[in-house]
ModelCIF file with pLDDT and N, C-alpha, C, O atoms, coordinates in Angstrom:
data_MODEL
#
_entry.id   MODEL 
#
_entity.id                         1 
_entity.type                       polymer 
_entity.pdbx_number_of_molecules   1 
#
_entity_poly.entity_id                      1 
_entity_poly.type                           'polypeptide(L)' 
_entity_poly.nstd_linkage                   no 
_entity_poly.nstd_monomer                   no 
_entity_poly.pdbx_seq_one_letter_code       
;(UNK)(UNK)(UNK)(UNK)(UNK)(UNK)(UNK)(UNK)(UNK)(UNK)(UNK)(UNK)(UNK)(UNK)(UNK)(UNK)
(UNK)(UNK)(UNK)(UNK)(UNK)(UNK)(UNK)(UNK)(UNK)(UNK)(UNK)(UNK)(UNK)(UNK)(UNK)(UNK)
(UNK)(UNK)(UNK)(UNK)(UNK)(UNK)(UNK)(UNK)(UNK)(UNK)(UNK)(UNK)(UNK)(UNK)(UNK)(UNK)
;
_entity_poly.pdbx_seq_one_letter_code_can   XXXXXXXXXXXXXXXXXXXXXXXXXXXXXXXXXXXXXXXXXXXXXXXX 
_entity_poly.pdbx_strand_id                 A 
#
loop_
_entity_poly_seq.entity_id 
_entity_poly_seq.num 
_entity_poly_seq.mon_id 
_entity_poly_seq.hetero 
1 1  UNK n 
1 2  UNK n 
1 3  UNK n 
1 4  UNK n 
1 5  UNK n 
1 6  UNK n 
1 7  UNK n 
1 8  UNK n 
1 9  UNK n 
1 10 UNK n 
1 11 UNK n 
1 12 UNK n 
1 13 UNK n 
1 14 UNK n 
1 15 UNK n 
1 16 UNK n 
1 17 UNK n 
1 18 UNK n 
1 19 UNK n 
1 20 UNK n 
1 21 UNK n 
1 22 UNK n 
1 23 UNK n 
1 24 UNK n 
1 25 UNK n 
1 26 UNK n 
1 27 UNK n 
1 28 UNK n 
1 29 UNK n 
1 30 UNK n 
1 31 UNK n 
1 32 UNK n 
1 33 UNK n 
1 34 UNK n 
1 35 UNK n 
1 36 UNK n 
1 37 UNK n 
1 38 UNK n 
1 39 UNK n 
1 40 UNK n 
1 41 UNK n 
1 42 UNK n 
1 43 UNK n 
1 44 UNK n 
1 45 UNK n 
1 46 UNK n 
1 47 UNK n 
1 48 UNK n 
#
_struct_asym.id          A 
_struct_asym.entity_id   1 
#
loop_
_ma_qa_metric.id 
_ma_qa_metric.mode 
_ma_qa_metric.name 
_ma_qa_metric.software_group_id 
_ma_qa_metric.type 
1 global pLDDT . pLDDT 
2 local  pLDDT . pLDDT 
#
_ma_qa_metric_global.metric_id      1 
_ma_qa_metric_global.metric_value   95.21 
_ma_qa_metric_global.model_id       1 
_ma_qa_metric_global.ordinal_id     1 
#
loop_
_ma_qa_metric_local.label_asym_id 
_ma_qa_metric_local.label_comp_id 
_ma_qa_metric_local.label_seq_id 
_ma_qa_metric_local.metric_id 
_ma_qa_metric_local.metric_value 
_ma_qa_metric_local.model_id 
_ma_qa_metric_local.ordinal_id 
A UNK 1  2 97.00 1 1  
A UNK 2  2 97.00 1 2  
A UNK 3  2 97.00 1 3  
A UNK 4  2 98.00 1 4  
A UNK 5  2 97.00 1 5  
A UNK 6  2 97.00 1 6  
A UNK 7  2 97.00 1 7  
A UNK 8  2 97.00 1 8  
A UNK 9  2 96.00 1 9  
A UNK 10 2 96.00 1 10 
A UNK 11 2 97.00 1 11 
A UNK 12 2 98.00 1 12 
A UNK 13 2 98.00 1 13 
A UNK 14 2 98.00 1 14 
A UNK 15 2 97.00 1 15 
A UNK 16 2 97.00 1 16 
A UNK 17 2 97.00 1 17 
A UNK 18 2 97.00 1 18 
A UNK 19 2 97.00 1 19 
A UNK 20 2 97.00 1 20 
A UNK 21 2 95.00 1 21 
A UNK 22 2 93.00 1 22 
A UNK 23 2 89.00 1 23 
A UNK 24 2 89.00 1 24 
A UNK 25 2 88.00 1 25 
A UNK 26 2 88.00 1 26 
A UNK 27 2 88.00 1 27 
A UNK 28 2 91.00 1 28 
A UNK 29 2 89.00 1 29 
A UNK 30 2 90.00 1 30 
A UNK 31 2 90.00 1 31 
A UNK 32 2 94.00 1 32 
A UNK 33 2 95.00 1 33 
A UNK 34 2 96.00 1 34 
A UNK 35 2 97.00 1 35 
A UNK 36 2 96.00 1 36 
A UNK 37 2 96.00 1 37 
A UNK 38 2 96.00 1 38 
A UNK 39 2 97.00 1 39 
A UNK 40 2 97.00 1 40 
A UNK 41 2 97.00 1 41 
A UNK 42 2 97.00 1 42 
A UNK 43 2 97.00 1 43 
A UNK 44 2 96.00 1 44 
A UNK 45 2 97.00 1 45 
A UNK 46 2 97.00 1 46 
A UNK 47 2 97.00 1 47 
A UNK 48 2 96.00 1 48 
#
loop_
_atom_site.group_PDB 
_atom_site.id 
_atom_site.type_symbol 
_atom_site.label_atom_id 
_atom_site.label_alt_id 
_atom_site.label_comp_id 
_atom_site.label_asym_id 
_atom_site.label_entity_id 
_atom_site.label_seq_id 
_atom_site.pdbx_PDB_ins_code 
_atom_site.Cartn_x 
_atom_site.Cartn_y 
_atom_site.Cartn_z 
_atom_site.occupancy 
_atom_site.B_iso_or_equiv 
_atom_site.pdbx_formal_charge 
_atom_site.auth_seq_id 
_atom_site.auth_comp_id 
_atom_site.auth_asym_id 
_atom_site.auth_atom_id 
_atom_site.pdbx_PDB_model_num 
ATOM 1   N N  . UNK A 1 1  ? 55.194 48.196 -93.119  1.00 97.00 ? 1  UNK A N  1 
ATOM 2   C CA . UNK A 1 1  ? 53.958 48.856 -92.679  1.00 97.00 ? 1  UNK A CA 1 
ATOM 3   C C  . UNK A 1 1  ? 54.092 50.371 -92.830  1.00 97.00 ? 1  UNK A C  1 
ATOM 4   O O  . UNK A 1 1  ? 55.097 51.041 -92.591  1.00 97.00 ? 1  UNK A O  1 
ATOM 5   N N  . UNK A 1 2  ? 52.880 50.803 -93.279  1.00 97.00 ? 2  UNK A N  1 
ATOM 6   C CA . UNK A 1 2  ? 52.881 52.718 -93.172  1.00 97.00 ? 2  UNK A CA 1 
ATOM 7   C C  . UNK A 1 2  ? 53.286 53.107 -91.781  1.00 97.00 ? 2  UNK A C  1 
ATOM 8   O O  . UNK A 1 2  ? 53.136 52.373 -90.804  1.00 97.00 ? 2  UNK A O  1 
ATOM 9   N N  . UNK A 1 3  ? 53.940 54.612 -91.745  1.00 97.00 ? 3  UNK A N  1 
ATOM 10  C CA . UNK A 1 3  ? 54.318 54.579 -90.704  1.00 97.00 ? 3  UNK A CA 1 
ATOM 11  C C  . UNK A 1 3  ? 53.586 56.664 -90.282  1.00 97.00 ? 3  UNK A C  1 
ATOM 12  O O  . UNK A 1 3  ? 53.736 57.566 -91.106  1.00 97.00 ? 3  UNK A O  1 
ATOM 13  N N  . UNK A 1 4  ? 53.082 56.818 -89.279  1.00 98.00 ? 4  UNK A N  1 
ATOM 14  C CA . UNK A 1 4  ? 52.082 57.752 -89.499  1.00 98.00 ? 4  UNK A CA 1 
ATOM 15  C C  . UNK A 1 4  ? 52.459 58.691 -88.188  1.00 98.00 ? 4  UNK A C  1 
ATOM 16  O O  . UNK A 1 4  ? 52.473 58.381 -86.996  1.00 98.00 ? 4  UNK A O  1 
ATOM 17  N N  . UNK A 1 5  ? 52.668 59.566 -88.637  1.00 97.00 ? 5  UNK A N  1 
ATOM 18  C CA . UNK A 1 5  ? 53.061 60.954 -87.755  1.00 97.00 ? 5  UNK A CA 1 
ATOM 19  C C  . UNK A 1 5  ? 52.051 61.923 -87.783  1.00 97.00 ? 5  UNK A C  1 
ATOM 20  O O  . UNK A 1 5  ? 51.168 61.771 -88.627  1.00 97.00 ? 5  UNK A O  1 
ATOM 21  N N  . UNK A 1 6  ? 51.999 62.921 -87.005  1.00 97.00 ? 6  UNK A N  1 
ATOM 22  C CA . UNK A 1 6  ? 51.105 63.943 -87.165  1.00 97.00 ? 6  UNK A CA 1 
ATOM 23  C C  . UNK A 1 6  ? 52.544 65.190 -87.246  1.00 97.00 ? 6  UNK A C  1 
ATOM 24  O O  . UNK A 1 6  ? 53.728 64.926 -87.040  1.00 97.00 ? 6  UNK A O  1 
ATOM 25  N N  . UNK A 1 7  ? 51.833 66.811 -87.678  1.00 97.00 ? 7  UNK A N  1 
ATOM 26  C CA . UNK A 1 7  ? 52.481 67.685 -87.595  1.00 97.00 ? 7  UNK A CA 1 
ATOM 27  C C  . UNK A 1 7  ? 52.314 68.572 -86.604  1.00 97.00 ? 7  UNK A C  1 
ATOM 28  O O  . UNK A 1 7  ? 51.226 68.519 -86.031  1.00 97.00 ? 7  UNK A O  1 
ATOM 29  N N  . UNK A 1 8  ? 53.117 69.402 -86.228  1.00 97.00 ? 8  UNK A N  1 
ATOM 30  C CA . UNK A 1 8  ? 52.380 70.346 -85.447  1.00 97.00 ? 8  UNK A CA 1 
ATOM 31  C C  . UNK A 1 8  ? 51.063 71.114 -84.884  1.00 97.00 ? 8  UNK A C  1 
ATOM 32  O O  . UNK A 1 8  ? 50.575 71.478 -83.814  1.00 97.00 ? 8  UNK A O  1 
ATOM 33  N N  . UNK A 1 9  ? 50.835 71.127 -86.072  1.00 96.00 ? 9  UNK A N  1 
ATOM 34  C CA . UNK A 1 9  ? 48.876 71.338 -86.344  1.00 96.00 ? 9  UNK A CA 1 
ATOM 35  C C  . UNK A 1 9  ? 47.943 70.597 -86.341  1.00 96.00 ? 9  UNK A C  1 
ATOM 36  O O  . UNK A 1 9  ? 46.736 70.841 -86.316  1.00 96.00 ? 9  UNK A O  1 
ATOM 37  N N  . UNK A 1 10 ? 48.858 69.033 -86.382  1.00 96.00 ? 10 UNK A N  1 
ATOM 38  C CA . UNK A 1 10 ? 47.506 68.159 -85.776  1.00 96.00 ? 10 UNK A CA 1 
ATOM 39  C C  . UNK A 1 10 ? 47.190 67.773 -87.246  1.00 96.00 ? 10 UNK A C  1 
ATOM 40  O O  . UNK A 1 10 ? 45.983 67.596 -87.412  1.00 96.00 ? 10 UNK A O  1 
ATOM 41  N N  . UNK A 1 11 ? 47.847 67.619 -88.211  1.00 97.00 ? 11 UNK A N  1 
ATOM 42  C CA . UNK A 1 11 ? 47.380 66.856 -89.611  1.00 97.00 ? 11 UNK A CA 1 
ATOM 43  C C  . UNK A 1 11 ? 47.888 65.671 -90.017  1.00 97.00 ? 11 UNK A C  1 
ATOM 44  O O  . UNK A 1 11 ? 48.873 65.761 -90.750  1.00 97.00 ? 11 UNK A O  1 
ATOM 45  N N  . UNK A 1 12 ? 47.439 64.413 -89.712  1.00 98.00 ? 12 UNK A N  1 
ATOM 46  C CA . UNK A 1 12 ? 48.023 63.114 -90.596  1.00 98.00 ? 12 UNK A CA 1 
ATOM 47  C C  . UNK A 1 12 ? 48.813 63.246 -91.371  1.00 98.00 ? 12 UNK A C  1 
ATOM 48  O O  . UNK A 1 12 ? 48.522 63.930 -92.352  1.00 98.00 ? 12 UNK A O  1 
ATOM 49  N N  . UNK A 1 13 ? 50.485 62.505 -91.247  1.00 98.00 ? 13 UNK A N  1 
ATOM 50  C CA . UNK A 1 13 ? 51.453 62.109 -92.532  1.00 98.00 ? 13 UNK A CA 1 
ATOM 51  C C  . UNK A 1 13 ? 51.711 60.775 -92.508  1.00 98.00 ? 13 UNK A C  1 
ATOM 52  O O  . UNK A 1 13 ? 52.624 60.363 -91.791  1.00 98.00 ? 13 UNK A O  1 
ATOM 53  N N  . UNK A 1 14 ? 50.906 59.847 -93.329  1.00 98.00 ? 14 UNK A N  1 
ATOM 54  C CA . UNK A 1 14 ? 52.046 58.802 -93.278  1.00 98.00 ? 14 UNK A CA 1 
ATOM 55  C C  . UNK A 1 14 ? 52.878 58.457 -94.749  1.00 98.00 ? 14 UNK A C  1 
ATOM 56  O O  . UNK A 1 14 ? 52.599 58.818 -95.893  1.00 98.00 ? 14 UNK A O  1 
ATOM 57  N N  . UNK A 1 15 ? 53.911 57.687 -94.290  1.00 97.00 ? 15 UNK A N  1 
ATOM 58  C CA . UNK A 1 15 ? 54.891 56.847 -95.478  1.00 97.00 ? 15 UNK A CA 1 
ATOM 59  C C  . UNK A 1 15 ? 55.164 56.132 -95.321  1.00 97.00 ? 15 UNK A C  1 
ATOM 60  O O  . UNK A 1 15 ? 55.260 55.614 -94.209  1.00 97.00 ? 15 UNK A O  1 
ATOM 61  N N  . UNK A 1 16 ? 55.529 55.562 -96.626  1.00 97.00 ? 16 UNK A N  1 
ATOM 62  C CA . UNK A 1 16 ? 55.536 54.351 -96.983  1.00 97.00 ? 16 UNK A CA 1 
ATOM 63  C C  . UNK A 1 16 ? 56.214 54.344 -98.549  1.00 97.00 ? 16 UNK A C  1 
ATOM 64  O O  . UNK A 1 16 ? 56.277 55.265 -99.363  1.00 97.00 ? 16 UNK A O  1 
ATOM 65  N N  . UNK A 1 17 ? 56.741 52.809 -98.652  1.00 97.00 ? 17 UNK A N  1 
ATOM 66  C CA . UNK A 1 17 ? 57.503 52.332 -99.880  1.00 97.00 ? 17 UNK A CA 1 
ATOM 67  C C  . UNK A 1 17 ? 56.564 51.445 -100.470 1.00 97.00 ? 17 UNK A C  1 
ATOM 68  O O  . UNK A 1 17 ? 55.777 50.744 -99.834  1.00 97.00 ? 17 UNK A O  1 
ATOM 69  N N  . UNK A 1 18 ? 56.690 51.505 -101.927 1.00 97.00 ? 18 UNK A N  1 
ATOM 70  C CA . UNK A 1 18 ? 56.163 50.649 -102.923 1.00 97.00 ? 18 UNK A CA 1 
ATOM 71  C C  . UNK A 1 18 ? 57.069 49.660 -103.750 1.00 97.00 ? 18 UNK A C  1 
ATOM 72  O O  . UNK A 1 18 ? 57.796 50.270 -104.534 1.00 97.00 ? 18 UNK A O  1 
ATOM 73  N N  . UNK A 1 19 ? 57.188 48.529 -103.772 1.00 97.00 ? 19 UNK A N  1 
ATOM 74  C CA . UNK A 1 19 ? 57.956 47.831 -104.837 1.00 97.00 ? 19 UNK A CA 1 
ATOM 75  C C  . UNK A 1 19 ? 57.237 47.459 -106.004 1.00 97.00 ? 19 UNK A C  1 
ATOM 76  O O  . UNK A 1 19 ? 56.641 46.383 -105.966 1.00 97.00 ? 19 UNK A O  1 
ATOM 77  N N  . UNK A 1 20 ? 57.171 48.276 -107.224 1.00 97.00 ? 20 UNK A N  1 
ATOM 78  C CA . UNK A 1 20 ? 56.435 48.103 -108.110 1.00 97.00 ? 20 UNK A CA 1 
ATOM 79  C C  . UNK A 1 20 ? 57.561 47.220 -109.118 1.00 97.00 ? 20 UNK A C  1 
ATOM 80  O O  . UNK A 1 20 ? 58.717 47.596 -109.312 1.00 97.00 ? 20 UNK A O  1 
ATOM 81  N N  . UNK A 1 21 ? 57.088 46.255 -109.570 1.00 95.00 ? 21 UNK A N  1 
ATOM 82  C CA . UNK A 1 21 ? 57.846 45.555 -110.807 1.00 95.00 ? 21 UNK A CA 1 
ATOM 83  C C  . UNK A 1 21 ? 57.823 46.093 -112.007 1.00 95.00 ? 21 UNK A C  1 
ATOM 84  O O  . UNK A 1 21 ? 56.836 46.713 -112.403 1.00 95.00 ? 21 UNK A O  1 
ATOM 85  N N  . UNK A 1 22 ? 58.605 45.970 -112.533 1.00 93.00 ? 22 UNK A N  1 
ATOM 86  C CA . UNK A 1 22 ? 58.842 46.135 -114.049 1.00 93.00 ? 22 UNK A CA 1 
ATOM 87  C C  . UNK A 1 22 ? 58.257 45.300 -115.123 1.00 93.00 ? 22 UNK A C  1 
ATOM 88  O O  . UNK A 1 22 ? 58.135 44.077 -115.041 1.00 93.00 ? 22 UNK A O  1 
ATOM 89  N N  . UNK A 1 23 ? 57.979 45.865 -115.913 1.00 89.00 ? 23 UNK A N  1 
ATOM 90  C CA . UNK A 1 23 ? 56.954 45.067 -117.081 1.00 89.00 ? 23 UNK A CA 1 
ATOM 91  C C  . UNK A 1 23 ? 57.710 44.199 -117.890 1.00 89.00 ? 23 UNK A C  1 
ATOM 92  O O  . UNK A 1 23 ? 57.087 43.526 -118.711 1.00 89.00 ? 23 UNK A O  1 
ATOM 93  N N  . UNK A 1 24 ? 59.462 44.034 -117.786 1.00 89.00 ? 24 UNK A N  1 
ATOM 94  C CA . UNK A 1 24 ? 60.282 43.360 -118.814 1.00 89.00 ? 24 UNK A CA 1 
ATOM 95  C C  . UNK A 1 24 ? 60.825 42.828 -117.229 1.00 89.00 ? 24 UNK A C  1 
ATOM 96  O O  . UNK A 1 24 ? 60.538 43.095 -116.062 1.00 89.00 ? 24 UNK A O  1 
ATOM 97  N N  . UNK A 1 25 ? 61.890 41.809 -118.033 1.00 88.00 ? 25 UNK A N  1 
ATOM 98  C CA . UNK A 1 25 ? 62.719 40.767 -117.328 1.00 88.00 ? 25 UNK A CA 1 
ATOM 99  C C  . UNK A 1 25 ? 63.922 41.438 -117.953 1.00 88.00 ? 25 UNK A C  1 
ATOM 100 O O  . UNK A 1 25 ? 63.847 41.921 -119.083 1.00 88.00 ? 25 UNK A O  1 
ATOM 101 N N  . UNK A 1 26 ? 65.273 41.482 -117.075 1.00 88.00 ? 26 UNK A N  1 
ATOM 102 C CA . UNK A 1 26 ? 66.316 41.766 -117.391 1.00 88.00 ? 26 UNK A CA 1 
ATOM 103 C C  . UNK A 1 26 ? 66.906 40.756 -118.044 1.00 88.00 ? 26 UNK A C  1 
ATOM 104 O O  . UNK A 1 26 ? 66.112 39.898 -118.432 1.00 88.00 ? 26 UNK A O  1 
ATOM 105 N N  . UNK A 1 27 ? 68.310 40.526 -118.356 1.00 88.00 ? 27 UNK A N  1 
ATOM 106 C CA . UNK A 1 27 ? 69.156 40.022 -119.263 1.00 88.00 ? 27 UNK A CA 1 
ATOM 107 C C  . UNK A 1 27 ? 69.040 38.975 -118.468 1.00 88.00 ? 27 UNK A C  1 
ATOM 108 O O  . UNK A 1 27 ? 68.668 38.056 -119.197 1.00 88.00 ? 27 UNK A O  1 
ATOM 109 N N  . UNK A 1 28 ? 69.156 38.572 -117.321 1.00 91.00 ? 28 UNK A N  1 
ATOM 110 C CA . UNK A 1 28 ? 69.128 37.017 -116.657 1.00 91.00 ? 28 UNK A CA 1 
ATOM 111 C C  . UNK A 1 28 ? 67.280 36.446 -116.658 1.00 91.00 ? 28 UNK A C  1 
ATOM 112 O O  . UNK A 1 28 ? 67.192 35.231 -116.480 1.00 91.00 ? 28 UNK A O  1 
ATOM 113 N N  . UNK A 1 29 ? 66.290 36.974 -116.784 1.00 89.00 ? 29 UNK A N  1 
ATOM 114 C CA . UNK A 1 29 ? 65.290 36.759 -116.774 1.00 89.00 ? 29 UNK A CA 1 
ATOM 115 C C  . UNK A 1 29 ? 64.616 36.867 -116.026 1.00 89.00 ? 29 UNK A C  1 
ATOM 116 O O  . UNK A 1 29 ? 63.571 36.236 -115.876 1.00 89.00 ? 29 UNK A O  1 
ATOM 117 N N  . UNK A 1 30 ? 65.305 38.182 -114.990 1.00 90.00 ? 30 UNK A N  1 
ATOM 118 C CA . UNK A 1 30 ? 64.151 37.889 -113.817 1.00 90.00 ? 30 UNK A CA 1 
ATOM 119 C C  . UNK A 1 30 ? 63.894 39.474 -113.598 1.00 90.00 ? 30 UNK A C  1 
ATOM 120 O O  . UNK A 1 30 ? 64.568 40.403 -114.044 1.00 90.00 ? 30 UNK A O  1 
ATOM 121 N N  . UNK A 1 31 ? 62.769 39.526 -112.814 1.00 90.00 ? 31 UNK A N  1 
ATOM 122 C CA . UNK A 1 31 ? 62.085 40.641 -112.896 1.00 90.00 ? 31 UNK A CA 1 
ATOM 123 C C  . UNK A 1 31 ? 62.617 42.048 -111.984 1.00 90.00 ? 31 UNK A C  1 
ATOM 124 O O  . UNK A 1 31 ? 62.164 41.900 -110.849 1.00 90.00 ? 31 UNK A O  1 
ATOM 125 N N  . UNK A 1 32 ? 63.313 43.193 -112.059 1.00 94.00 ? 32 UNK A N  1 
ATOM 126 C CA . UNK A 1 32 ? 63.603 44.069 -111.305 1.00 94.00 ? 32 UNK A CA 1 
ATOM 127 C C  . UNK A 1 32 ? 62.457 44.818 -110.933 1.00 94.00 ? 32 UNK A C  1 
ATOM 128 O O  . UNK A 1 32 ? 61.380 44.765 -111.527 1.00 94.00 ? 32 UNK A O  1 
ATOM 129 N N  . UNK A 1 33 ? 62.723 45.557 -109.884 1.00 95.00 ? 33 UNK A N  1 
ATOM 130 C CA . UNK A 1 33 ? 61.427 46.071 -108.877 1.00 95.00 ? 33 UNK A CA 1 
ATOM 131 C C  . UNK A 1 33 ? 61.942 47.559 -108.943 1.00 95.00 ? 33 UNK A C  1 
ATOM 132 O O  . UNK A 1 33 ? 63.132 47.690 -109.233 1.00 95.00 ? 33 UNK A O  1 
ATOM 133 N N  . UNK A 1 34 ? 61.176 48.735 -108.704 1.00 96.00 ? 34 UNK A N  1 
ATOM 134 C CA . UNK A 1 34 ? 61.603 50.111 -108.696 1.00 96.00 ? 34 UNK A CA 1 
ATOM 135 C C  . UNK A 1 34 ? 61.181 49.879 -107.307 1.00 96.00 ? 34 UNK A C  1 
ATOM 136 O O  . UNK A 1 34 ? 60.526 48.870 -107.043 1.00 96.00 ? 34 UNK A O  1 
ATOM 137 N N  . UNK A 1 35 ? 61.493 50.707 -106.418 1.00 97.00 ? 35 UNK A N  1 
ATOM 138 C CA . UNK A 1 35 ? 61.024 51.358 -104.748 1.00 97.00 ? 35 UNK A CA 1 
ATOM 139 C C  . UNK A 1 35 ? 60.387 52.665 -104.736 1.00 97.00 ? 35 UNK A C  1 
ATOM 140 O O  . UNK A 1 35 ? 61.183 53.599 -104.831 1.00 97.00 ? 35 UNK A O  1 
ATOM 141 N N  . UNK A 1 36 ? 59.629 52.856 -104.679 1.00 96.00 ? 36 UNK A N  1 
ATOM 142 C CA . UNK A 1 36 ? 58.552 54.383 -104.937 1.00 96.00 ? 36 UNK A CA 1 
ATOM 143 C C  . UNK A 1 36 ? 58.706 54.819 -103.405 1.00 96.00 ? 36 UNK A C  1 
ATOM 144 O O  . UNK A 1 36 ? 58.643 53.946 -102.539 1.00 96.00 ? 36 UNK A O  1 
ATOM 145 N N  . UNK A 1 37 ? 58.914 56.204 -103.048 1.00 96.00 ? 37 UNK A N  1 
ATOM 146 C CA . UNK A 1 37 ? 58.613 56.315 -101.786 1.00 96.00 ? 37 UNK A CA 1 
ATOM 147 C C  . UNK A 1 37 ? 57.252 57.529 -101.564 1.00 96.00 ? 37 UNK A C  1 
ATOM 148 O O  . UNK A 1 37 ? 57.213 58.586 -102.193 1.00 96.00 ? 37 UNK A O  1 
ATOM 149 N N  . UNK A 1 38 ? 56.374 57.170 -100.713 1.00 96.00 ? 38 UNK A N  1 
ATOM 150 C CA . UNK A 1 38 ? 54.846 57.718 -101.079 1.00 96.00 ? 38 UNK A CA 1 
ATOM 151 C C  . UNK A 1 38 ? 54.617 58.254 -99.564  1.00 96.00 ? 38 UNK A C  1 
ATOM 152 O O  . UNK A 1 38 ? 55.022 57.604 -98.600  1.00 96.00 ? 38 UNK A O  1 
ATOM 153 N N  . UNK A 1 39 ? 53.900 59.556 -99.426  1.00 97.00 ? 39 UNK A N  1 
ATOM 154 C CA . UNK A 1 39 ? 53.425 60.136 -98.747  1.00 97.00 ? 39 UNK A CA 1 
ATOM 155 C C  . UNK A 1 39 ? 51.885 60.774 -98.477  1.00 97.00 ? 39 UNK A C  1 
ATOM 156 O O  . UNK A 1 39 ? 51.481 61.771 -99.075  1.00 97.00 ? 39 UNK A O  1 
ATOM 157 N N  . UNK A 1 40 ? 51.275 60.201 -97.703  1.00 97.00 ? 40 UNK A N  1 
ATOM 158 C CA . UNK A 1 40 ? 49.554 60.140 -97.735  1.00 97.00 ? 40 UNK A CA 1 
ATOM 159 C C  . UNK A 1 40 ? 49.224 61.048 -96.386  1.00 97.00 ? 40 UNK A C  1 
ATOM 160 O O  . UNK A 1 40 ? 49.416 60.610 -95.251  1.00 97.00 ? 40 UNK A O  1 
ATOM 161 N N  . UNK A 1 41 ? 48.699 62.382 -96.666  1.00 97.00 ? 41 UNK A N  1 
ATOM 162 C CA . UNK A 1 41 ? 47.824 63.091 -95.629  1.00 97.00 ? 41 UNK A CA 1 
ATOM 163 C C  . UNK A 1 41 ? 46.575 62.829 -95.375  1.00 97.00 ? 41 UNK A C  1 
ATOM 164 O O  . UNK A 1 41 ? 45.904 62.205 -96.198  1.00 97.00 ? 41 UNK A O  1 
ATOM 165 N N  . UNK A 1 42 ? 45.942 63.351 -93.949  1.00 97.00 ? 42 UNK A N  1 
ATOM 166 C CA . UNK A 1 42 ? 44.842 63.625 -93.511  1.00 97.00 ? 42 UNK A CA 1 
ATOM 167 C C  . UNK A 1 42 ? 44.213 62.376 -93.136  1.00 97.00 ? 42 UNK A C  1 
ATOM 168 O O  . UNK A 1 42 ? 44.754 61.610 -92.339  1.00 97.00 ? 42 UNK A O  1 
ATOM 169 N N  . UNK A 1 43 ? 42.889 62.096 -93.775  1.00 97.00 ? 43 UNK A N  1 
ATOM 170 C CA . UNK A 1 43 ? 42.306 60.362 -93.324  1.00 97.00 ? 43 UNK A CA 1 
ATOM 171 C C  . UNK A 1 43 ? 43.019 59.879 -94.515  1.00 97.00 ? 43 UNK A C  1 
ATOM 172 O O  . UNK A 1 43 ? 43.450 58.758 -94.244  1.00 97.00 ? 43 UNK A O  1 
ATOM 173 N N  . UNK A 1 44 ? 43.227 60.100 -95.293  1.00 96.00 ? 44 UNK A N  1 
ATOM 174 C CA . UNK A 1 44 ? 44.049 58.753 -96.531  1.00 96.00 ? 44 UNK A CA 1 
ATOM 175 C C  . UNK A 1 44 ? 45.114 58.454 -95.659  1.00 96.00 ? 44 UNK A C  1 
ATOM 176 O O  . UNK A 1 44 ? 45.280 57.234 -95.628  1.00 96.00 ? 44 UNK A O  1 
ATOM 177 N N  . UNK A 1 45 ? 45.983 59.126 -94.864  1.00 97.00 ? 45 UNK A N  1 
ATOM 178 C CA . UNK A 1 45 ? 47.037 58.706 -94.074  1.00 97.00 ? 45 UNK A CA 1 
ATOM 179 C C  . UNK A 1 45 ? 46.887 58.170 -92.816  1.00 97.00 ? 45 UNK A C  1 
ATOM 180 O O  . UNK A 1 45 ? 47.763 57.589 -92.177  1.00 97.00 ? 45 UNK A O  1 
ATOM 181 N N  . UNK A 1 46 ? 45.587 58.412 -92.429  1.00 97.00 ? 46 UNK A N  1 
ATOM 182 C CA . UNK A 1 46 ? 45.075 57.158 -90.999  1.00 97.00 ? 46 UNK A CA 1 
ATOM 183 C C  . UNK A 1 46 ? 44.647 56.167 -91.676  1.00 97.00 ? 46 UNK A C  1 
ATOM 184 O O  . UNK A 1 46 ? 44.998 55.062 -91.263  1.00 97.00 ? 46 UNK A O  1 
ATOM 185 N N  . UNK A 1 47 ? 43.622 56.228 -93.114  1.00 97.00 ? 47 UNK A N  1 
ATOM 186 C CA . UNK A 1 47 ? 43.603 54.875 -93.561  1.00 97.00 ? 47 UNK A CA 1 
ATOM 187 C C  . UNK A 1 47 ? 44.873 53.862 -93.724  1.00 97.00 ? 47 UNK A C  1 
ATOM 188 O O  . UNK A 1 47 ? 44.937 52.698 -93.329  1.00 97.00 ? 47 UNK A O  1 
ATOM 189 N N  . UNK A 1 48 ? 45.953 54.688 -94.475  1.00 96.00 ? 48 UNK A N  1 
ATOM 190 C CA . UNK A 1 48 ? 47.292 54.106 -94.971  1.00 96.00 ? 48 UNK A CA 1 
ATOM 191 C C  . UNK A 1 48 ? 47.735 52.854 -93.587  1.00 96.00 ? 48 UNK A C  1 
ATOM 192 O O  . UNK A 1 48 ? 48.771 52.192 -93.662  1.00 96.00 ? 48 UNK A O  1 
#
């Protein structure tokens, strides 16, 4: 789940991880995932 802090000033931060897959299959055939780590202010980060 996003996880949502404010700053001193009172402005929305949240974060959060993405596991996006890879478009190929490795040498055993199965699919590796990258981990993105993402940061969303203001209302995009109360939506998040």
């Amino acid at each position: 789940d996003a996880e949502l802090r404010y700053t001193p000033q009172n402005q929305a931060v949240a974060t959060f991880t993405l596991a996006v897959n890879r478009p190929f299959k490795n040498q055993n055939g199965e699919r590796e995932a990258d981990f993105i780590n993402c940061v969303a202010f203001g209302r995009t980060a109360e939506f998040a």
